[in-house]
Every structure is written in structure tokens, then in C-alpha cells.
N, C-alpha and C. Protein backbone atom coordinates (compact mmCIF):
# COMPACT_ATOMS: atom_id res chain seq x y z
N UNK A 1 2.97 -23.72 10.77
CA UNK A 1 3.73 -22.64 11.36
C UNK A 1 4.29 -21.70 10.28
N UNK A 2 4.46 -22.10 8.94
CA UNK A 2 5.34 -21.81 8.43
C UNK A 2 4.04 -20.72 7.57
N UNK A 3 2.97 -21.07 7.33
CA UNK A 3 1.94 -20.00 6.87
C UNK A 3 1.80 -18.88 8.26
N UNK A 4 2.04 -19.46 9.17
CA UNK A 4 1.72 -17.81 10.25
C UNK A 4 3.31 -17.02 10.06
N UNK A 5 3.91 -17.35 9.83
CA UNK A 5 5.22 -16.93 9.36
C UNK A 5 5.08 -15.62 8.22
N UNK A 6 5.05 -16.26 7.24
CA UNK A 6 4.55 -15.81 6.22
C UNK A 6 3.50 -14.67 6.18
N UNK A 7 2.30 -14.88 6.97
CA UNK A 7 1.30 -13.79 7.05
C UNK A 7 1.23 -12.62 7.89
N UNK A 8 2.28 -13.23 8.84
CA UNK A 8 2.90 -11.80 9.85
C UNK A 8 3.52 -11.26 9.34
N UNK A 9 4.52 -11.93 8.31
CA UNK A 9 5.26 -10.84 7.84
C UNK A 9 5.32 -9.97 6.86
N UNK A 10 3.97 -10.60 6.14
CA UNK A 10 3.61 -9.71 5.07
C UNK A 10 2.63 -8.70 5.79
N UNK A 11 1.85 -8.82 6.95
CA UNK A 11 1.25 -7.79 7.20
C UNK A 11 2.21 -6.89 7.52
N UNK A 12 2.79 -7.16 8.74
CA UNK A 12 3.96 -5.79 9.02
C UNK A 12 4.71 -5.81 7.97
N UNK A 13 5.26 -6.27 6.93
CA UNK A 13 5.90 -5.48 5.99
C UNK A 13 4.65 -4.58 5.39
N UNK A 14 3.62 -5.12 5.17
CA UNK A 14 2.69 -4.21 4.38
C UNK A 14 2.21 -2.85 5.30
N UNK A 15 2.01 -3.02 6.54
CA UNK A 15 2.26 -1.43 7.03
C UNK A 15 3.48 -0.56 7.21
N UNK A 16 4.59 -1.62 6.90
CA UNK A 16 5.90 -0.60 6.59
C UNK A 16 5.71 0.12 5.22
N UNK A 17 5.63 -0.43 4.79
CA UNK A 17 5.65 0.11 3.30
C UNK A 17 4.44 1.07 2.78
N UNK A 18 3.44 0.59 3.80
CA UNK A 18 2.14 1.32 3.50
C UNK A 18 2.40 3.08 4.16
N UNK A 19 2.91 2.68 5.51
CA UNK A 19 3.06 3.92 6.22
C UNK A 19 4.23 4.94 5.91
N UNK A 20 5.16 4.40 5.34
CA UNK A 20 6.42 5.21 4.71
C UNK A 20 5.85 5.74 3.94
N UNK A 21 5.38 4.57 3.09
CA UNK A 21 4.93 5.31 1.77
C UNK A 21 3.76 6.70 1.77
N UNK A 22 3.16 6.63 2.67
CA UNK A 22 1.82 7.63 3.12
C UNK A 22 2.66 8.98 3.42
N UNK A 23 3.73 8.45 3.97
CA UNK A 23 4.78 9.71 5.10
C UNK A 23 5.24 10.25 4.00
N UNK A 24 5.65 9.61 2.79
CA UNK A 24 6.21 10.34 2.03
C UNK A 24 5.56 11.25 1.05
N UNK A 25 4.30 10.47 0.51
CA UNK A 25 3.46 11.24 -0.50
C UNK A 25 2.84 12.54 0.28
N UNK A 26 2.62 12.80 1.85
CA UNK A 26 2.09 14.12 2.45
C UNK A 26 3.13 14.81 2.66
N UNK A 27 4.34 14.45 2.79
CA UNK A 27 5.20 14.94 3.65
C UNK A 27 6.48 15.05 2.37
N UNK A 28 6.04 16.12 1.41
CA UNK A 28 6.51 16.23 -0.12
C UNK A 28 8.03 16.82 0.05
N UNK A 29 8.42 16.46 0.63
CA UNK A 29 10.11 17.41 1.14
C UNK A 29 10.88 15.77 0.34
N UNK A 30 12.23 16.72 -0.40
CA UNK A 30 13.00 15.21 -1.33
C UNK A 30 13.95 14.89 -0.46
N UNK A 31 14.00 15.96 1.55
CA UNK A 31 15.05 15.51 2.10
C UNK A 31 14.50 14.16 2.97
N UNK A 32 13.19 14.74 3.49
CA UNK A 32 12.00 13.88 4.16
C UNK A 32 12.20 12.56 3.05
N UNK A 33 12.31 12.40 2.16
CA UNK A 33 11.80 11.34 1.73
C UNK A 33 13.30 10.20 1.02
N UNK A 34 14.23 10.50 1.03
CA UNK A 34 15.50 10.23 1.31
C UNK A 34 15.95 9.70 2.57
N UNK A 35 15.69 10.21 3.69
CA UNK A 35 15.72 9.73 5.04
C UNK A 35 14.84 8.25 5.24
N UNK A 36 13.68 8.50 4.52
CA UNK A 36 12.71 7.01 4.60
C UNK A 36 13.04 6.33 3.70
N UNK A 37 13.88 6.33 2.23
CA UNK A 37 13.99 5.68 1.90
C UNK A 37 14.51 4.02 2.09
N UNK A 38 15.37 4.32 2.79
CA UNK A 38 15.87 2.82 3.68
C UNK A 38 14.99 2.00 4.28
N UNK A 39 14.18 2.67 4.72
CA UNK A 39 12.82 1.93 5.35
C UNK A 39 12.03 1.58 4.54
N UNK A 40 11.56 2.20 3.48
CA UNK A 40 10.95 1.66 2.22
C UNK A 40 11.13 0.94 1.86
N UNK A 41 12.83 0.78 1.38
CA UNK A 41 13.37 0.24 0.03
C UNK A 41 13.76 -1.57 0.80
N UNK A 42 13.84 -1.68 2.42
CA UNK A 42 14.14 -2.78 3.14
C UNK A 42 12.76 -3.54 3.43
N UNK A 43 11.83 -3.08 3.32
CA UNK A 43 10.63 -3.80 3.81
C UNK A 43 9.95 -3.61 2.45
N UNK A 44 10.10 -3.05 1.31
CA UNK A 44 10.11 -3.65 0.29
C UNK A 44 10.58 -5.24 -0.07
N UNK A 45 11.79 -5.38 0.45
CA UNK A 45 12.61 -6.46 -0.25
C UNK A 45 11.67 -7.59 0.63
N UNK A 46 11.83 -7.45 2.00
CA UNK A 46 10.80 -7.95 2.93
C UNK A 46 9.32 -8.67 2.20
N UNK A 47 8.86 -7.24 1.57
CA UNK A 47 7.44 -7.31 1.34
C UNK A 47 7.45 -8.57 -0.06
N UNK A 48 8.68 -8.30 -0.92
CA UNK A 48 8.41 -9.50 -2.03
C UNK A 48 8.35 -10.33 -1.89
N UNK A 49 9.46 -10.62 -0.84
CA UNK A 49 9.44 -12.35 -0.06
C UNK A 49 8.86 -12.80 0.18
N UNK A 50 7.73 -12.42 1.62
CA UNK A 50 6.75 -13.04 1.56
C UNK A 50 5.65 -13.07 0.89
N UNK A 51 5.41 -12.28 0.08
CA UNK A 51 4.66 -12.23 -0.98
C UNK A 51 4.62 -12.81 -2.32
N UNK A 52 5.51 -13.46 -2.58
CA UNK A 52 6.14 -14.95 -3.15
C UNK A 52 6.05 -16.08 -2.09
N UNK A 53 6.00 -16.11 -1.28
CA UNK A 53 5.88 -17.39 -0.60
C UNK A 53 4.23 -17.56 -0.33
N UNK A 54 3.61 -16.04 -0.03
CA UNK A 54 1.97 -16.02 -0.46
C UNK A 54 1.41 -16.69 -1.53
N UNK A 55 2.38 -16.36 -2.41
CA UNK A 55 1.11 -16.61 -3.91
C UNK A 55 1.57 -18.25 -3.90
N UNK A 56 3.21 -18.67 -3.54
CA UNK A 56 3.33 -20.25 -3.91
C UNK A 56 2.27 -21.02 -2.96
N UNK A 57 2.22 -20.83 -1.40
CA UNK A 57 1.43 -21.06 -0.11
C UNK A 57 -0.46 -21.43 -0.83
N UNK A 58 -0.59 -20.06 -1.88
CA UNK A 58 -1.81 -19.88 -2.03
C UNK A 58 -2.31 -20.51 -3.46
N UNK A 59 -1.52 -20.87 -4.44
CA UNK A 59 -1.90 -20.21 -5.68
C UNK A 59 -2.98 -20.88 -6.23
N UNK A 60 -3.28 -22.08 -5.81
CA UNK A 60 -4.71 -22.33 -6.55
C UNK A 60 -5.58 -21.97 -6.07
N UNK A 61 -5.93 -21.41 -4.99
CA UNK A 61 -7.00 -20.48 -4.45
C UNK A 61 -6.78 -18.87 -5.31
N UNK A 62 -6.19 -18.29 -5.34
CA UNK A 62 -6.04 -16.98 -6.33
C UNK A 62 -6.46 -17.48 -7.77
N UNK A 63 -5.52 -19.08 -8.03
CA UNK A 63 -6.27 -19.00 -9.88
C UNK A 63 -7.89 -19.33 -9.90
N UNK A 64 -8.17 -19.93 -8.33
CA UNK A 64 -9.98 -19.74 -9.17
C UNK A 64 -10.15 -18.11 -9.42
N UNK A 65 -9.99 -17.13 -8.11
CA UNK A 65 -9.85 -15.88 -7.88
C UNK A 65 -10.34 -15.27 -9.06
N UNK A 66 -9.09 -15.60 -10.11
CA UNK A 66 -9.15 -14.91 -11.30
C UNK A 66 -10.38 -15.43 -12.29
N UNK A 67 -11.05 -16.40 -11.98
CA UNK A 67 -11.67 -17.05 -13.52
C UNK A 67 -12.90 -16.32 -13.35
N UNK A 68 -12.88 -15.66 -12.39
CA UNK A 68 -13.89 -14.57 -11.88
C UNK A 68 -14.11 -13.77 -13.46
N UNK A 69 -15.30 -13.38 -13.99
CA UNK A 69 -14.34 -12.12 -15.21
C UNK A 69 -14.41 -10.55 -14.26
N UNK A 70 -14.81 -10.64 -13.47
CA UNK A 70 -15.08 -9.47 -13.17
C UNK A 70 -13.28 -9.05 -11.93
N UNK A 71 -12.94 -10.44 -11.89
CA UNK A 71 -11.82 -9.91 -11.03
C UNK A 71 -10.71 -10.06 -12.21
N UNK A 72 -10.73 -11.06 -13.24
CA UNK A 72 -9.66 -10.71 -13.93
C UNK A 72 -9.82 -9.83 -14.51
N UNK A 73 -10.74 -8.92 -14.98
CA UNK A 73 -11.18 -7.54 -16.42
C UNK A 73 -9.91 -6.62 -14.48
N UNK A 74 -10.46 -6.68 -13.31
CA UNK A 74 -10.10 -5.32 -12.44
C UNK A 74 -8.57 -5.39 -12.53
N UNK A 75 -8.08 -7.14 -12.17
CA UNK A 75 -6.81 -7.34 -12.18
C UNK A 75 -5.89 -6.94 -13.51
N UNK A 76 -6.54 -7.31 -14.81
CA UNK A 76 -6.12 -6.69 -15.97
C UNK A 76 -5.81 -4.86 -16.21
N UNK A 77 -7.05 -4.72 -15.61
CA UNK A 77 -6.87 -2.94 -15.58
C UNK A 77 -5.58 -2.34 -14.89
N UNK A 78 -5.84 -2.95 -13.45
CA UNK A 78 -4.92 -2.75 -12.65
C UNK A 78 -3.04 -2.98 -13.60
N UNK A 79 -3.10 -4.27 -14.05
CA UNK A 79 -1.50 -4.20 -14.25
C UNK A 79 -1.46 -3.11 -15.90
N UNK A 80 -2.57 -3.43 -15.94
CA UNK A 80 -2.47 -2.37 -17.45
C UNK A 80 -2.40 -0.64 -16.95
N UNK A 81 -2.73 -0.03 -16.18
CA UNK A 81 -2.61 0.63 -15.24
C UNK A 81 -0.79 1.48 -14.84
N UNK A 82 -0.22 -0.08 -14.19
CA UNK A 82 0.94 0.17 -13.48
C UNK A 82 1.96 0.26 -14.72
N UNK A 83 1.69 -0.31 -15.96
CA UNK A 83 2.41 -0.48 -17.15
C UNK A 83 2.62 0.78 -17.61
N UNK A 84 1.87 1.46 -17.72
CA UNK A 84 1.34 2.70 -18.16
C UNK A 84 2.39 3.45 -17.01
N UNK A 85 1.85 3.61 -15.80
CA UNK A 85 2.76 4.68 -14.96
C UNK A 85 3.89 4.29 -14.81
N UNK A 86 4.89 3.10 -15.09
CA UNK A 86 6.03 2.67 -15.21
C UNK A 86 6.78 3.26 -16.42
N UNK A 87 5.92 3.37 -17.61
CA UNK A 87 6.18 3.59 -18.68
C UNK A 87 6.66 5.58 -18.55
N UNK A 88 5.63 5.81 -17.93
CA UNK A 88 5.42 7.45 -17.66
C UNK A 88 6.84 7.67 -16.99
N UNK A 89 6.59 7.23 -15.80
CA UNK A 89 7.93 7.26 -15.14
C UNK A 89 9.79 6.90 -15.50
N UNK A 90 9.47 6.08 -16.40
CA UNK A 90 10.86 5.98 -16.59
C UNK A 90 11.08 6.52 -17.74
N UNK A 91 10.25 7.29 -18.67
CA UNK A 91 10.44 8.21 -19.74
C UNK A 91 10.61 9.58 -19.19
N UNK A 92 9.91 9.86 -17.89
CA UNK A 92 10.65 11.21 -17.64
C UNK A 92 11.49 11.70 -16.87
N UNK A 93 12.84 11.36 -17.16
CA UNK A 93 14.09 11.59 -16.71
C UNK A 93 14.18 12.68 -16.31
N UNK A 94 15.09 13.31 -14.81
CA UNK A 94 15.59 14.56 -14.25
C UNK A 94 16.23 15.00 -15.19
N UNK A 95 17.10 15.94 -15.59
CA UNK A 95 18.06 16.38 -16.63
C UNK A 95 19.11 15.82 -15.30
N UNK A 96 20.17 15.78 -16.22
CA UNK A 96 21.72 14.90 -15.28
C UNK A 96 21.80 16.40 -14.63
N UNK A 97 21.90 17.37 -14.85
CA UNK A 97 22.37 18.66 -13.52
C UNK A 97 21.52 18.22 -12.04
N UNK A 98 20.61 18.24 -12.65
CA UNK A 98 19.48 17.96 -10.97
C UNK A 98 19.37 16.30 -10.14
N UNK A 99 19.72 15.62 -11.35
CA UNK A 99 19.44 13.98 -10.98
C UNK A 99 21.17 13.14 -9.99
N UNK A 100 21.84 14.24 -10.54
CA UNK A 100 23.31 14.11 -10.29
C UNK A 100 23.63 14.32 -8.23
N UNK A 101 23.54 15.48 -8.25
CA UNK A 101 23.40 15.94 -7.09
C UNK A 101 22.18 15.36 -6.17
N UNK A 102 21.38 15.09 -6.86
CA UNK A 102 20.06 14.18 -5.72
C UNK A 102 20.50 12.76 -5.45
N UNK A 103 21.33 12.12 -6.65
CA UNK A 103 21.66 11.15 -6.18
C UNK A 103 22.97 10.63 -5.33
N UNK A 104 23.58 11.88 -5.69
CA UNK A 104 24.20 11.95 -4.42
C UNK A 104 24.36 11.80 -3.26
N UNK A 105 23.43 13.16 -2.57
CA UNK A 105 22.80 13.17 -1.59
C UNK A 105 22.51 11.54 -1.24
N UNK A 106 21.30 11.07 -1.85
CA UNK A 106 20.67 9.89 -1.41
C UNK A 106 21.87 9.16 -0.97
N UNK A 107 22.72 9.01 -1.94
CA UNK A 107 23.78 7.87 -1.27
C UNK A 107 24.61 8.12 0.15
N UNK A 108 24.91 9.50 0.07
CA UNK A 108 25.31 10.03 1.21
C UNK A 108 24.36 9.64 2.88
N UNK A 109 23.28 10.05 2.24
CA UNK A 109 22.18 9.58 3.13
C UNK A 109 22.08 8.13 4.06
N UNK A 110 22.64 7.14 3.09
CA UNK A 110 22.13 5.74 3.34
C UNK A 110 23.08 5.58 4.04
């Protein structure tokens, strides 16, 4: 029971997060996307959970997964990838005039 648990709730968290997230990247407005943040940022927290209880539920089926080379070289790319746009991202700071007032807002928002 406790794996159908788990897999429901990572699917609907994964179309929460999938579909916010879609709403937000077309729908380029920073008021539009402030309003969803709550929905994001909650089925996020959602989405780790069971997604830790996935990989514990699963994990020696994923480590053959990997001995694949062709899935660990994609999986490697991939986090080498997110390293990179993490890196991008948190080096380019708003200036505090603009980041000040947005975060504002946001809090106001929530």
C-alpha cells in the first residue's frame, strides 16, 4: 500500500509542478508568476518527499539503471548541466533596487 502511496503522489505532485511550472515559463508576467508561486514552491516540498521515498522504495533497481554507460555518461551530463545553470543563476543577482521591491511584493503575495 505504502508504494501506491508513494506513486500517486509523486505523479500528481509531478503534474503540479510540471503544470505551474509550464504556466509560468509562457505566461512571462513576474505578477502571474508570484501568484503560482505557492503552488510551486508546496508541491515542490511534496514532490521531494516522495521522491525520496522513490529512490529508498527503489534504489537497487536505479543502481543497476546506472551501470548502464550510456545512462550514467546522460545522467552525468544532466547533473553537470544543472551545476552549470545553478551556478549561472545564483551569480546573476537583481541589483538590491529591483530585487528589494520584488521581494516584497512576493511576500505580500503569500
Amino acid at each position: 500500500m505504502f508504494y501506491k502511496l508513494v506513486a500517486v503522489t509523486l505523479f500528481v505532485s509531478f503534474i503540479a509542478m510540471s503544470t505551474s511550472g509550464l504556466l509560468m515559463f509562457f505566461i512571462e508576467r513576474p505578477s502571474f508568476t508570484i501568484q503560482m508561486h505557492p503552488v510551486h514552491k508546496l508541491f515542490g516540498l511534496v514532490m521531494v518527499a516522495a521522491m525520496t521515498a522513490h529512490i529508498a522504495l527503489n534504489f537497487r533497481a536505479l543502481r543497476n539503471y546506472v551501470r548502464a554507460r550510456a545512462v550514467a555518461l546522460t545522467g552525468g551530463a544532466l547533473v553537470a548541466l544543472l551545476v552549470v545553470l545553478y551556478a549561472v543563476a545564483i551569480n546573476n543577482e537583481l541589483p538590491p533596487e529591483i530585487a528589494q521591491p520584488l521581494d516584497a511584493l512576493g511576500a505580500q503575495a503569500e
